[in-house]
Structures are given as C-alpha cells and as structure tokens.
C-alpha atoms as a PDB file:
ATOM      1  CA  UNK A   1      -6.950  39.482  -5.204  1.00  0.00           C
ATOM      2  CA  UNK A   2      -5.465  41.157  -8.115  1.00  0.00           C
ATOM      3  CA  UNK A   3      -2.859  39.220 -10.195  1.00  0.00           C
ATOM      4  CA  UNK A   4       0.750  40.479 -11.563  1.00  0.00           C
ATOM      5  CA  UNK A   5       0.778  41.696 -15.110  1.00  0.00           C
ATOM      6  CA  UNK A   6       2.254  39.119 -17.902  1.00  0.00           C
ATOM      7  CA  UNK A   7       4.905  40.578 -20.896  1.00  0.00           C
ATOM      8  CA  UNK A   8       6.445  38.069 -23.353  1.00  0.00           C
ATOM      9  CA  UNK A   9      10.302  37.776 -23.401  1.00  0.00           C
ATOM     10  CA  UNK A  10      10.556  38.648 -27.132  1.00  0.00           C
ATOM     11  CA  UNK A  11       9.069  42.297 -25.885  1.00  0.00           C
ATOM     12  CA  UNK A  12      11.443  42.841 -23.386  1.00  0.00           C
ATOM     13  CA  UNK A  13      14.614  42.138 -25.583  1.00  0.00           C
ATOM     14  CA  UNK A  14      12.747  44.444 -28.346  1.00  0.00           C
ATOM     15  CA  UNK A  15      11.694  47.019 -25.589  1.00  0.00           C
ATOM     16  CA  UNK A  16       9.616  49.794 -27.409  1.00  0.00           C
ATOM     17  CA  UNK A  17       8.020  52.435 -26.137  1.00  0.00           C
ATOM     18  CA  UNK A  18       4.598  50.643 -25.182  1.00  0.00           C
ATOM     19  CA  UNK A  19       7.115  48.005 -23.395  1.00  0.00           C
ATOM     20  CA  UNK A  20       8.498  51.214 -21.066  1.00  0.00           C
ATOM     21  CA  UNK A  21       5.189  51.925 -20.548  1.00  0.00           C
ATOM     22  CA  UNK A  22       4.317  48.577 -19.303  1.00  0.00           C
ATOM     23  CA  UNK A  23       7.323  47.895 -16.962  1.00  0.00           C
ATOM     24  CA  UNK A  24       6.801  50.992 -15.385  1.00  0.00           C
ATOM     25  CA  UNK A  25       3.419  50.713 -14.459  1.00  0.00           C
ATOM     26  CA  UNK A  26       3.985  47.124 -13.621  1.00  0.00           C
ATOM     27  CA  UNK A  27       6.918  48.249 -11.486  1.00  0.00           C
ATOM     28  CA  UNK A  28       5.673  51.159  -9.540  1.00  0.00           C
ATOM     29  CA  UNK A  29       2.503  48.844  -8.617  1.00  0.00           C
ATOM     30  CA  UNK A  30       4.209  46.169  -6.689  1.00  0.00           C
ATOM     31  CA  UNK A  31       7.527  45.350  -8.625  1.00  0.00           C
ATOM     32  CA  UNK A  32       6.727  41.586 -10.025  1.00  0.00           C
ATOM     33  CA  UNK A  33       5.781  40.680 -13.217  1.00  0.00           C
ATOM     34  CA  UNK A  34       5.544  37.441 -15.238  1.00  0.00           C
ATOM     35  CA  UNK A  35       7.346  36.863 -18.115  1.00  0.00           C
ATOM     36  CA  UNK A  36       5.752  33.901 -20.753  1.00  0.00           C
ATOM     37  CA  UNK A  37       8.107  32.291 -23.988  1.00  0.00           C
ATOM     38  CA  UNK A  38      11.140  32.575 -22.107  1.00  0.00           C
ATOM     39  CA  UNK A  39      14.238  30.921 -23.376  1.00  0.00           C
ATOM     40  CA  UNK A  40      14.582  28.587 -20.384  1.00  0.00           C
ATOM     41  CA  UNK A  41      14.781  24.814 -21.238  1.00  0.00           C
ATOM     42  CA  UNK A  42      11.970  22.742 -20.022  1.00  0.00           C
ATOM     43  CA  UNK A  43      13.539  19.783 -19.521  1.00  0.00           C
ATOM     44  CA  UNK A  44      16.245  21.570 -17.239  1.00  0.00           C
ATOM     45  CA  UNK A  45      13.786  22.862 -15.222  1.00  0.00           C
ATOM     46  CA  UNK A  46      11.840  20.038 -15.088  1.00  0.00           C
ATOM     47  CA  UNK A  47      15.423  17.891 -13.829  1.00  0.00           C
ATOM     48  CA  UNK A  48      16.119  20.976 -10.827  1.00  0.00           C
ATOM     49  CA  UNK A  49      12.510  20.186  -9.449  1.00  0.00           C
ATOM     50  CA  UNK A  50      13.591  16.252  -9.688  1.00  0.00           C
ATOM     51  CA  UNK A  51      16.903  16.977  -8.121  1.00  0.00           C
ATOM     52  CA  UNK A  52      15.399  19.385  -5.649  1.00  0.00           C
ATOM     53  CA  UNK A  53      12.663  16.589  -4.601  1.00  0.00           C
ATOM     54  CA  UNK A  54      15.609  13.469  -4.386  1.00  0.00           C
ATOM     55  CA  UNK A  55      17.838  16.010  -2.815  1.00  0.00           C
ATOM     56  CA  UNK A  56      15.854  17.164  -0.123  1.00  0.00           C
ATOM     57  CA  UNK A  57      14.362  13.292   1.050  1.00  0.00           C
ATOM     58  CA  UNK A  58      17.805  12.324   1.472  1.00  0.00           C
ATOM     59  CA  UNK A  59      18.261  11.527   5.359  1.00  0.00           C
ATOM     60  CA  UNK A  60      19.066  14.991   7.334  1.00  0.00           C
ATOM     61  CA  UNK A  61      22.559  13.445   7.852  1.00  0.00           C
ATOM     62  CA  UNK A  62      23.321  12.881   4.281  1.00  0.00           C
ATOM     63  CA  UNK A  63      22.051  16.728   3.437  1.00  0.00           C
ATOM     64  CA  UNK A  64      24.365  18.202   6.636  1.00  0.00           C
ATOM     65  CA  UNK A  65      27.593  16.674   4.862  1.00  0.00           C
ATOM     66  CA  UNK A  66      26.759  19.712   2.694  1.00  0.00           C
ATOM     67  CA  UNK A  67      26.977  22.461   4.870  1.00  0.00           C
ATOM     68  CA  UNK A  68      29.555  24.446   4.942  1.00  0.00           C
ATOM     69  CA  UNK A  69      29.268  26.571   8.454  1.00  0.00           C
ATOM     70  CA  UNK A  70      31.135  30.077   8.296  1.00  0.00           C
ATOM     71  CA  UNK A  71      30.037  30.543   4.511  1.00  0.00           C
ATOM     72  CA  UNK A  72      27.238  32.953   4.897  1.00  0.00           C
ATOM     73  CA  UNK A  73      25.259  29.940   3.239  1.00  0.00           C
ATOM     74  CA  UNK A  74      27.180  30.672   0.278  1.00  0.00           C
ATOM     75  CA  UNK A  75      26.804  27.364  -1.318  1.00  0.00           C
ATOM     76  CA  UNK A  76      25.664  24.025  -0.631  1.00  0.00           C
ATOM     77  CA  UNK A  77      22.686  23.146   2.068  1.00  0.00           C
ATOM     78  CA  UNK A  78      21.258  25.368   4.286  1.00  0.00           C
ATOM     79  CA  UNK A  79      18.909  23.231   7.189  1.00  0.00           C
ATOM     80  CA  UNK A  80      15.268  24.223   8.212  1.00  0.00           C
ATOM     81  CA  UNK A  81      14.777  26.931  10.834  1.00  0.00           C
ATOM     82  CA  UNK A  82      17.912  29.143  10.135  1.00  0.00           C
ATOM     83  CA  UNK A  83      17.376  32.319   7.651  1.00  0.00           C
ATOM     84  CA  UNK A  84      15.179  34.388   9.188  1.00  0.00           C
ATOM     85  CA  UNK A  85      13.645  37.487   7.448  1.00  0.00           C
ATOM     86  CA  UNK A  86      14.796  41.160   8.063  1.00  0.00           C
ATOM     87  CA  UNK A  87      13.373  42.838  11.482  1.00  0.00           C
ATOM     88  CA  UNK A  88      11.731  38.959  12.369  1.00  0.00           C
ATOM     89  CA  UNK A  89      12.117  36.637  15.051  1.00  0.00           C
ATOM     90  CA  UNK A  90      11.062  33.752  13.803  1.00  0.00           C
ATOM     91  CA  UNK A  91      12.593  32.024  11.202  1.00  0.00           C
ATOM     92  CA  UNK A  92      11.180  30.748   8.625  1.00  0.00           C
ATOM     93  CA  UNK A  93       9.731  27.762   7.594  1.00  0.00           C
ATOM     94  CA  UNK A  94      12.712  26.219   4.477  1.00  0.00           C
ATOM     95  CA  UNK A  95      15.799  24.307   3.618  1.00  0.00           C
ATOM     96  CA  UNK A  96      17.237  25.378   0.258  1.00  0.00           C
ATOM     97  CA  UNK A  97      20.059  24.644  -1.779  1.00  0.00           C
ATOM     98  CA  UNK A  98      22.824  27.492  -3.048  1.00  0.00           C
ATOM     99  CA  UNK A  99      24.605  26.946  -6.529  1.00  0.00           C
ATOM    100  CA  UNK A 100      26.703  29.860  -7.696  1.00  0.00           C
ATOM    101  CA  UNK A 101      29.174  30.787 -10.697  1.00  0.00           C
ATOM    102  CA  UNK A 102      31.145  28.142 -12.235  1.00  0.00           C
ATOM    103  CA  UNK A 103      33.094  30.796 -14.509  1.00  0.00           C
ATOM    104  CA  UNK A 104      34.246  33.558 -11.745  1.00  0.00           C
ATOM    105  CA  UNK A 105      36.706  32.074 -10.031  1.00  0.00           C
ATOM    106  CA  UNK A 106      36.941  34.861  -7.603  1.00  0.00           C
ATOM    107  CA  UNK A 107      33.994  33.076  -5.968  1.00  0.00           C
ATOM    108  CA  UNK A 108      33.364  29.851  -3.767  1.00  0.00           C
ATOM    109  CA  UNK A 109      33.104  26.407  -5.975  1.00  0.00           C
ATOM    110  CA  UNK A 110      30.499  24.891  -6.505  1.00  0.00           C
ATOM    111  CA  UNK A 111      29.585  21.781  -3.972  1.00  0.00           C
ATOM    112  CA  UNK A 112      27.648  18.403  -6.068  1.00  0.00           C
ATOM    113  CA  UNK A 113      25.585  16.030  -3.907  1.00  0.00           C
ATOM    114  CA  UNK A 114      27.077  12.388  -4.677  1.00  0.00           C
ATOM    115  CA  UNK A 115      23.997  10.994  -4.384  1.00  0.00           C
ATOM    116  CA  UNK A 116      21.932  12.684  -6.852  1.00  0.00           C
ATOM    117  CA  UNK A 117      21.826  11.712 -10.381  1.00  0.00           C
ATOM    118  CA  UNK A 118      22.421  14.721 -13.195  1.00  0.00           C
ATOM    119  CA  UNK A 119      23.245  17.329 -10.325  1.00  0.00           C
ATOM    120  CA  UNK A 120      25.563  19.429 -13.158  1.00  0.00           C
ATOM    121  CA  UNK A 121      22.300  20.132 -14.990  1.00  0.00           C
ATOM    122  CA  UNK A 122      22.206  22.829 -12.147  1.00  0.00           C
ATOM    123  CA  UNK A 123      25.196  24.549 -13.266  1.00  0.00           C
ATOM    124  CA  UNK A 124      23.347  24.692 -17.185  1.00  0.00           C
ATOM    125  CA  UNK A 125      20.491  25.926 -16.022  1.00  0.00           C
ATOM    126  CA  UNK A 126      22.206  28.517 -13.811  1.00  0.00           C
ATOM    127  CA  UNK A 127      23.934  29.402 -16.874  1.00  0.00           C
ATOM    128  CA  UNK A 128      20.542  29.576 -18.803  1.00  0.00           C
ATOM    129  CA  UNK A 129      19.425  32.026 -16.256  1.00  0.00           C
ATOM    130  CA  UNK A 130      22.410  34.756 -15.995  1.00  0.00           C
ATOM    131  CA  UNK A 131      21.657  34.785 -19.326  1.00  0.00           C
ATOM    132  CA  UNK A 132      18.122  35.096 -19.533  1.00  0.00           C
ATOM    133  CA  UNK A 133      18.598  38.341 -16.752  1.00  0.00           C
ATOM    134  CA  UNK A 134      21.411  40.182 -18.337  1.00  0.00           C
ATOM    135  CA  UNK A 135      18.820  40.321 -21.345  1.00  0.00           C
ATOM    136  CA  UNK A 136      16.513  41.640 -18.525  1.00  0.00           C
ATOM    137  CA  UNK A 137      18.813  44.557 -17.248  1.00  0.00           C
ATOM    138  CA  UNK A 138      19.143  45.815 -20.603  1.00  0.00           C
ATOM    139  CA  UNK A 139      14.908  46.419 -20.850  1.00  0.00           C
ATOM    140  CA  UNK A 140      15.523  47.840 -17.648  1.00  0.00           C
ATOM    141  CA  UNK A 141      18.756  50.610 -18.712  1.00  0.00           C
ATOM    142  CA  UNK A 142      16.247  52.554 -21.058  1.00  0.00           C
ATOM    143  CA  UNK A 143      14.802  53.920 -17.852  1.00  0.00           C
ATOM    144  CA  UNK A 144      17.909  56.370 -17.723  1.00  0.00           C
ATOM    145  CA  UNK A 145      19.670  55.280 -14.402  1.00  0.00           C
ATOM    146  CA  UNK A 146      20.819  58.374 -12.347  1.00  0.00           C
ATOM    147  CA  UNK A 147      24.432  57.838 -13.107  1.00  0.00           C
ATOM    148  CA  UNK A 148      26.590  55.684 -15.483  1.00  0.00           C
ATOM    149  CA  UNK A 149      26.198  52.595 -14.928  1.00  0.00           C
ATOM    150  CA  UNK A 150      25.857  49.399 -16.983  1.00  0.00           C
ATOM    151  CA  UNK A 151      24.009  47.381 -15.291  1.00  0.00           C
ATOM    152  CA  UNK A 152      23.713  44.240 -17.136  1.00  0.00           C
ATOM    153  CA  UNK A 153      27.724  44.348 -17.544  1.00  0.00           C
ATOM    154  CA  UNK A 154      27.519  44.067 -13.780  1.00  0.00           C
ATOM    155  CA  UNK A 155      25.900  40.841 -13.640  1.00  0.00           C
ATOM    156  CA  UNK A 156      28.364  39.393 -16.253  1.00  0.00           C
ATOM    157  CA  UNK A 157      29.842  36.211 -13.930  1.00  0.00           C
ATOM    158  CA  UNK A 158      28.703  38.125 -11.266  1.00  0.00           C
ATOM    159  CA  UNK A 159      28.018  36.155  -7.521  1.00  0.00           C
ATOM    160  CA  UNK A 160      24.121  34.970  -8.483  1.00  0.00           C
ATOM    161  CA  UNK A 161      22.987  32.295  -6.794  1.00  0.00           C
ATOM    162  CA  UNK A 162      20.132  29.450  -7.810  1.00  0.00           C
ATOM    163  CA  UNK A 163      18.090  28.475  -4.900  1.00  0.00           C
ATOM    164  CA  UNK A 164      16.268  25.381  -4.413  1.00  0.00           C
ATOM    165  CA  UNK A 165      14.043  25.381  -2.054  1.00  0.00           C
ATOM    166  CA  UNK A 166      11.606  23.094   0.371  1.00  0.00           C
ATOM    167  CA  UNK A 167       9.400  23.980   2.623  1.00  0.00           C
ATOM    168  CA  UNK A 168       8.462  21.305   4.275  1.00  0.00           C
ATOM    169  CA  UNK A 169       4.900  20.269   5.501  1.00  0.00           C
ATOM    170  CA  UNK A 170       3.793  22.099   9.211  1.00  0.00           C
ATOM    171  CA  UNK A 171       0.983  21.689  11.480  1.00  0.00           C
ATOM    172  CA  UNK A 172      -0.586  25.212  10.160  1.00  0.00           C
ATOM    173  CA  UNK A 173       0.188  26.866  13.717  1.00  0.00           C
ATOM    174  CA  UNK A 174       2.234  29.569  11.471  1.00  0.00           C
ATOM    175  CA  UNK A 175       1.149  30.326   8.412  1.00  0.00           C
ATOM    176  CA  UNK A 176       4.089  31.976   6.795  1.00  0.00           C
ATOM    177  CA  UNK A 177       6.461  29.363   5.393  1.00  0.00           C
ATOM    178  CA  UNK A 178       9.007  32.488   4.108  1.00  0.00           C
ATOM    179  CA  UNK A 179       7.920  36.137   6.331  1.00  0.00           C
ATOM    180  CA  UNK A 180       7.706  39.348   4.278  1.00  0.00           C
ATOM    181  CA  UNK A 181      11.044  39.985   2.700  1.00  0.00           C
ATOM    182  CA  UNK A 182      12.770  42.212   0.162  1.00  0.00           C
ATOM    183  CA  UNK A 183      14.873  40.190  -1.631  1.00  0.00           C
ATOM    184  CA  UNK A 184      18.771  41.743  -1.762  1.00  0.00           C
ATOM    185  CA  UNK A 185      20.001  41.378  -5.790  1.00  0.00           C
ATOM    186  CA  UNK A 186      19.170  43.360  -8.365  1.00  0.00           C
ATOM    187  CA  UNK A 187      16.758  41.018  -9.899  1.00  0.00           C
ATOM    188  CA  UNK A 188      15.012  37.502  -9.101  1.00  0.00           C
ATOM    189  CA  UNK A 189      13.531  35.145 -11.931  1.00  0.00           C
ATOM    190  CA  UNK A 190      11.150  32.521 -10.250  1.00  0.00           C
ATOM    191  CA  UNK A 191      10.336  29.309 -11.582  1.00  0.00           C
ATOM    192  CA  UNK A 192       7.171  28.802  -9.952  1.00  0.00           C
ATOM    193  CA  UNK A 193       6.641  26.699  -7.441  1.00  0.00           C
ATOM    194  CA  UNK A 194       4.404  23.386  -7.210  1.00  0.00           C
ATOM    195  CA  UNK A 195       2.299  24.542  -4.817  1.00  0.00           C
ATOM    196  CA  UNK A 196       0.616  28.384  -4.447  1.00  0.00           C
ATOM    197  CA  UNK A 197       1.376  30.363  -1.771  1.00  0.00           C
ATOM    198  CA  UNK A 198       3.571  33.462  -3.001  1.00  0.00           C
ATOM    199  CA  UNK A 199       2.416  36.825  -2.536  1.00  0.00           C
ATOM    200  CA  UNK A 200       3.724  40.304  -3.493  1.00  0.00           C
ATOM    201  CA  UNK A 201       2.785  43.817  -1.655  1.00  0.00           C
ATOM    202  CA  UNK A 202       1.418  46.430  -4.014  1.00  0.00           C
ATOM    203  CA  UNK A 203       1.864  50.131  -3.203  1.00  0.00           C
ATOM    204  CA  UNK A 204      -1.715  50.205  -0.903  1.00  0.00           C
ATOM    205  CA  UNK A 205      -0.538  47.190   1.076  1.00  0.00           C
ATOM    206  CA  UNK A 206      -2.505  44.815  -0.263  1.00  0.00           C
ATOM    207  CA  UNK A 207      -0.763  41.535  -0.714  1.00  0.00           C
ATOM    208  CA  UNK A 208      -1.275  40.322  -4.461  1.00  0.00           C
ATOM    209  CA  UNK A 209      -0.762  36.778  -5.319  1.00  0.00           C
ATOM    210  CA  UNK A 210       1.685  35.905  -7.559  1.00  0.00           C
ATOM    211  CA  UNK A 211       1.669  32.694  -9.436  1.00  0.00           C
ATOM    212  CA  UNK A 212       2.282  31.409 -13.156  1.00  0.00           C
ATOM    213  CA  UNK A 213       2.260  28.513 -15.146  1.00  0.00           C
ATOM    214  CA  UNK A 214       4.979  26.120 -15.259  1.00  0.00           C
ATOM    215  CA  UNK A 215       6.585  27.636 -18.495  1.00  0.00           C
ATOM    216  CA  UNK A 216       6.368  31.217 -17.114  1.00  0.00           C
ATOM    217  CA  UNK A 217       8.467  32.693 -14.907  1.00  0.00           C
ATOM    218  CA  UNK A 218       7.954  35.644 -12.391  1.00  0.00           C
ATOM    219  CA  UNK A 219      10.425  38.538 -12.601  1.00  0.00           C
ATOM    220  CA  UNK A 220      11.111  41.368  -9.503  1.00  0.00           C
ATOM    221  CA  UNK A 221      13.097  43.896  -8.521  1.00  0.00           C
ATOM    222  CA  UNK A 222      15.822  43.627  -5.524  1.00  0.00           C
ATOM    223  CA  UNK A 223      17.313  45.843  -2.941  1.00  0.00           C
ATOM    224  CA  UNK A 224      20.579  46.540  -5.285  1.00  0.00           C
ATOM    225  CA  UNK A 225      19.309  47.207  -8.544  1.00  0.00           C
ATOM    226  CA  UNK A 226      16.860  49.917  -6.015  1.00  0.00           C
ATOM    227  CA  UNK A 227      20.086  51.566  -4.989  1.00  0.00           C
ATOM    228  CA  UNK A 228      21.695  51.681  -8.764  1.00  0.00           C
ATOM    229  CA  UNK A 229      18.315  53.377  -9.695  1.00  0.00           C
ATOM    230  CA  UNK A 230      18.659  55.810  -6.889  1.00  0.00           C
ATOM    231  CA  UNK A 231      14.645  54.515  -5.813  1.00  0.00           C
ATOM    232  CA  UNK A 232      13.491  54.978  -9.780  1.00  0.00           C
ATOM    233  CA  UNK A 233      13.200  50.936  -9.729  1.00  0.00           C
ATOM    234  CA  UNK A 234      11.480  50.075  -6.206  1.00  0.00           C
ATOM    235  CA  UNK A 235      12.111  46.178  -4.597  1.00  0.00           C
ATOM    236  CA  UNK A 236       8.847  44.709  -3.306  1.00  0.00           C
ATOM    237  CA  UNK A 237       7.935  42.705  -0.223  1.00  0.00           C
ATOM    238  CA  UNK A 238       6.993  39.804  -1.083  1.00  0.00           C
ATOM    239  CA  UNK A 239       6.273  36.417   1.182  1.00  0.00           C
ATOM    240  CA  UNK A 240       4.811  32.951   1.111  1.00  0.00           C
ATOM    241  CA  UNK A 241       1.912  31.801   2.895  1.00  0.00           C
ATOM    242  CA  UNK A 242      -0.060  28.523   3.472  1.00  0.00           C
ATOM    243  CA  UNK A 243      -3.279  29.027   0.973  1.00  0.00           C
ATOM    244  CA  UNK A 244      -4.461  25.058   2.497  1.00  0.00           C
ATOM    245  CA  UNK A 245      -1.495  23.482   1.264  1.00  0.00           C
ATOM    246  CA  UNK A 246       0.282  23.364   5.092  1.00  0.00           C
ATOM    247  CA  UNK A 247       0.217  19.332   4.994  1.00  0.00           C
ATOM    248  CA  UNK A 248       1.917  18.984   1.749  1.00  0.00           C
ATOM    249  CA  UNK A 249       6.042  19.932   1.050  1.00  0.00           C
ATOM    250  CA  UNK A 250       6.689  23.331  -1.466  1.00  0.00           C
ATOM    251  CA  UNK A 251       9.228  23.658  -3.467  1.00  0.00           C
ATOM    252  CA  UNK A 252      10.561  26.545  -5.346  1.00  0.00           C
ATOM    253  CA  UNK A 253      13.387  27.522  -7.775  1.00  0.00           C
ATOM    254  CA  UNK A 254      14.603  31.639  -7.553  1.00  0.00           C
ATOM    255  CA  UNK A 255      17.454  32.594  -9.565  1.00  0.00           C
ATOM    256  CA  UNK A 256      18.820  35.569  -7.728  1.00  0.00           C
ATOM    257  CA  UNK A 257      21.119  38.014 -10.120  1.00  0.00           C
ATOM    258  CA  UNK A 258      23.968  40.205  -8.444  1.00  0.00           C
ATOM    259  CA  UNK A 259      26.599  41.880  -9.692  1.00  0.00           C
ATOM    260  CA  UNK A 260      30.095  40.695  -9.697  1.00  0.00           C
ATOM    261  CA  UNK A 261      31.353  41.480  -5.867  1.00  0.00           C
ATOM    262  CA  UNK A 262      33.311  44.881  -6.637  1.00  0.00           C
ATOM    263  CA  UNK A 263      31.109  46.683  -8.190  1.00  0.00           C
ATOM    264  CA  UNK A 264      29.862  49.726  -6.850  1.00  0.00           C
ATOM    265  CA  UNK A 265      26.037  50.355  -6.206  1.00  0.00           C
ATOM    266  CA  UNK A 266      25.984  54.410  -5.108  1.00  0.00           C
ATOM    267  CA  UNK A 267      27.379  56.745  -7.341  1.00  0.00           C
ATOM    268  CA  UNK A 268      29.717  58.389  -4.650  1.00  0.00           C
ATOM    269  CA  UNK A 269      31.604  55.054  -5.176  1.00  0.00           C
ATOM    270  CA  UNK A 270      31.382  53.912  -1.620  1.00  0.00           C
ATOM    271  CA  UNK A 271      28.962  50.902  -1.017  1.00  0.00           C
ATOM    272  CA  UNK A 272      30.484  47.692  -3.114  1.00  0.00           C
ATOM    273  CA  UNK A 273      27.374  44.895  -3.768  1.00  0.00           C
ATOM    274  CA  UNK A 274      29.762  42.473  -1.287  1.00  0.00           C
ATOM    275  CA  UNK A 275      29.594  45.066   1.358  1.00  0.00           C
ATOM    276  CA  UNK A 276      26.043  45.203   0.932  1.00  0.00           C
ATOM    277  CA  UNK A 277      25.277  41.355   0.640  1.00  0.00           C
ATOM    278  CA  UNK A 278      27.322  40.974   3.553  1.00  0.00           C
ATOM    279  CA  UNK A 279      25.460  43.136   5.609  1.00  0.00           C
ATOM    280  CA  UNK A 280      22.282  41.594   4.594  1.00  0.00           C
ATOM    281  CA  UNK A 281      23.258  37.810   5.275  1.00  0.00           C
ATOM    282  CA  UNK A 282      24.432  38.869   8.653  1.00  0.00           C
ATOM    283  CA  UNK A 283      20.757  40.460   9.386  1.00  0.00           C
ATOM    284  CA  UNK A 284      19.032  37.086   8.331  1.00  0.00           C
ATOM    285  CA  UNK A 285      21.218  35.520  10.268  1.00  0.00           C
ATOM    286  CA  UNK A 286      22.983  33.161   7.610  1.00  0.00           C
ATOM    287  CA  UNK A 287      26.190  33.751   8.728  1.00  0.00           C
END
C-alpha cells in the first residue's frame, strides 16, 4: 500500500507556490495528508487519550448519564452500535465522546464527566485545534474558490466538534470497526490513533493506509468545504479496519471543523451548513 504524503505546518501557513503544488496533488489523489511540527500541545493530547481511556472503562451506566437522547449526538456520549455510515446497514463498531464550542453560545454547552480528572483540558485542546484549522483554510483559499467566500472566517466559533473515540475489542466476525464514510465538515485533523487500522480511498479505488506518528496529525477534506469549492476540493472515503488488532480496544481523537451554523455553503445562498449537518446526522441515524 501506498502511504499519504507529509507537509510541515510552517509550509502551510507560508503557502508558496511549490506548497499549491503539493496540496493539490495530494488532494486530487485521495484527499488526506499528514501534517508534522504542528502547534498542538503534547501534553494535551497526551491527557484526551488518558481521559478518553478512564472515560470509556467507566461502567456503561455511569457513561449513559451522559447521553442526551433527541440531540443528534450533539454532545456528550454516544453508546456502541448506533451511528451507522451513509447507504449501510450495519452500524458500526464505536462509542465516542462529542465536545463542542465553549465561546458560541448559539450552540449546546458543553457536558463534563464528574468522574474524570482534568476533563476541561478538552475544551483547551479543542481550542488548540479551531485554531490550528482556521490556519488550514487559509492554505486552502489560494485555490480561488468559485465564489466569495471566506472560508476560514466561517469556522471562527463555528459548531466543530472533538471526538473521542473507542472501538472496542470484537470477535473479528466484521472487520470494519467504522464502514467507508465521507466525513460531513469542511475539514478533519486526526490525532492518530493507538492502534492502525485507518484507511483512505485514492482516485483508482485502492484503499491507502493512513497512519502517522504520535506528534503528526492527518488532515482531509469534508463534504462542506467540497460544496464551498464547487468539487475543486474533493472529500475522501475513508474507513477503519481490523489490520490483527480485533482483540485489543482503538481509540482515536478527530477534530471535525464546520462553519458557524448560518453560513451558507452554495453560492445561490440556499443550503445553510445546519441544514446540511442536519440532513447528514439524520442519514447515520444519530438523531
């Protein structure tokens, strides 16, 4: 298998020519790239995956005081066996964990779990990470969107959501933990996850696997930001897959940037990115 291409973060905030170059081969092969001396803090990522492990041991009663049914899985715990990807019938094989904006207060509030230690390092490193992919967008404006739009004002306390996830182990009778997906944002940054097992589709079909070291992260391109480009910026399928590792839990941090709720993602002014999300987390069934 082919890997995904690597760019520093210094080169995309100083995009050059050669950079343009780069990004667009990178994105019309399969849309993921990894990004290396990004302005993340280790030790904040190093707490989520704590939190993440603590969080998901606690006793399946303890989690469920966390959901919040009738939220679209807005924020707070989401239990195993519910999202389900686009077009599938099976669902797939994950809890996870939804924290959001803590400056917008259009938007739900955050939930904390009482029993975890340091839980509000979440909110910093979601903080960390809008900023970290507004930077992004702006590398990604020099590609001359079809209509005015600034994109990485969009995302400015926008309705992004950090994801913890855990798949848990299985018996191996289904080897897709997470089923091919797009995902629905304009753009993800991945921590990577403990264990392999994520793969991205390139543009012959061939699933590429996509993994990085632990102070890299993995950058692709959503569903929205495919519609603001008018299909100049393409969003990738993309799944996760036992590679051997079926008897031991994954876990997994995606930071998922959208824009704030009203904003507009066609440039007849019609389709708002809530209208759009909504849609979406009605088809996966997190409703």
């Amino acid at each position: 298998m082919h890997k995904i291409p690597t760019i520093s973060y210094n080169d995309l905030e100083n995009t050059n020519k050669e950079v343009l170059e780069f990004l667009t081969l990178s994105l019309e092969n399969n849309g993921f790239f990894v990004i290396n001396n990004h302005p993340i803090d280790l030790k904040l990522i190093s707490s989520a995956f704590k939190i993440a492990e603590e969080m998901f041991d606690l006793p399946f009663e303890t989690k469920q005081k966390y959901h919040v049914p009738g939220t679209n899985g807005a924020r707070g715990y989401t239990p195993y066996g519910i999202e389900t990807a686009l077009n599938e019938k099976v669902a797939d094989q994950k809890e996870f964990w939804h924290q959001g904006s803590t400056t917008n207060s259009e938007l739900m509030s955050n939930i904390y779990v009482d029993e975890i230690d340091n839980f509000k390092d979440l909110d910093t490193l979601y903080k960390e990470f809008e900023m970290m992919g507004v930077e992004i967008l702006k590398a990604f404006a020099n590609f001359k969107l079809p209509y005015n739009t600034d994109i990485s004002d969009s995302a400015q306390n926008g309705n992004s959501i950090l994801r913890l996830i855990h798949y848990p182990p299985t018996d191996g009778a289904n080897e897709h933990r997470a089923r091919a997906h797009n995902d629905v944002n304009l753009i993800t940054l991945l921590i990577g996850g403990n264990e392999a097992g994520l793969e991205a589709q390139d543009k012959k079909g061939n699933w590429v696997e996509c993994n990085c070291d632990e102070n890299e992260i993995i950058c692709n391109i959503g569903d929205m930001l495919e519609l603001i480009s008018n299909d100049k910026l393409n969003s990738t399928p993309h799944r996760v897959v036992s590679k051997g590792n079926e008897s031991r839990s994954r876990y997994s941090i995606p930071f998922f940037l959208h824009p704030r709720p009203e904003v507009f993602l066609d440039s007849e002014r019609t389709l708002t990115a809530d209208q759009f999300l909504t849609k979406r987390l009605q088809d996966i069934k997190l409703n």
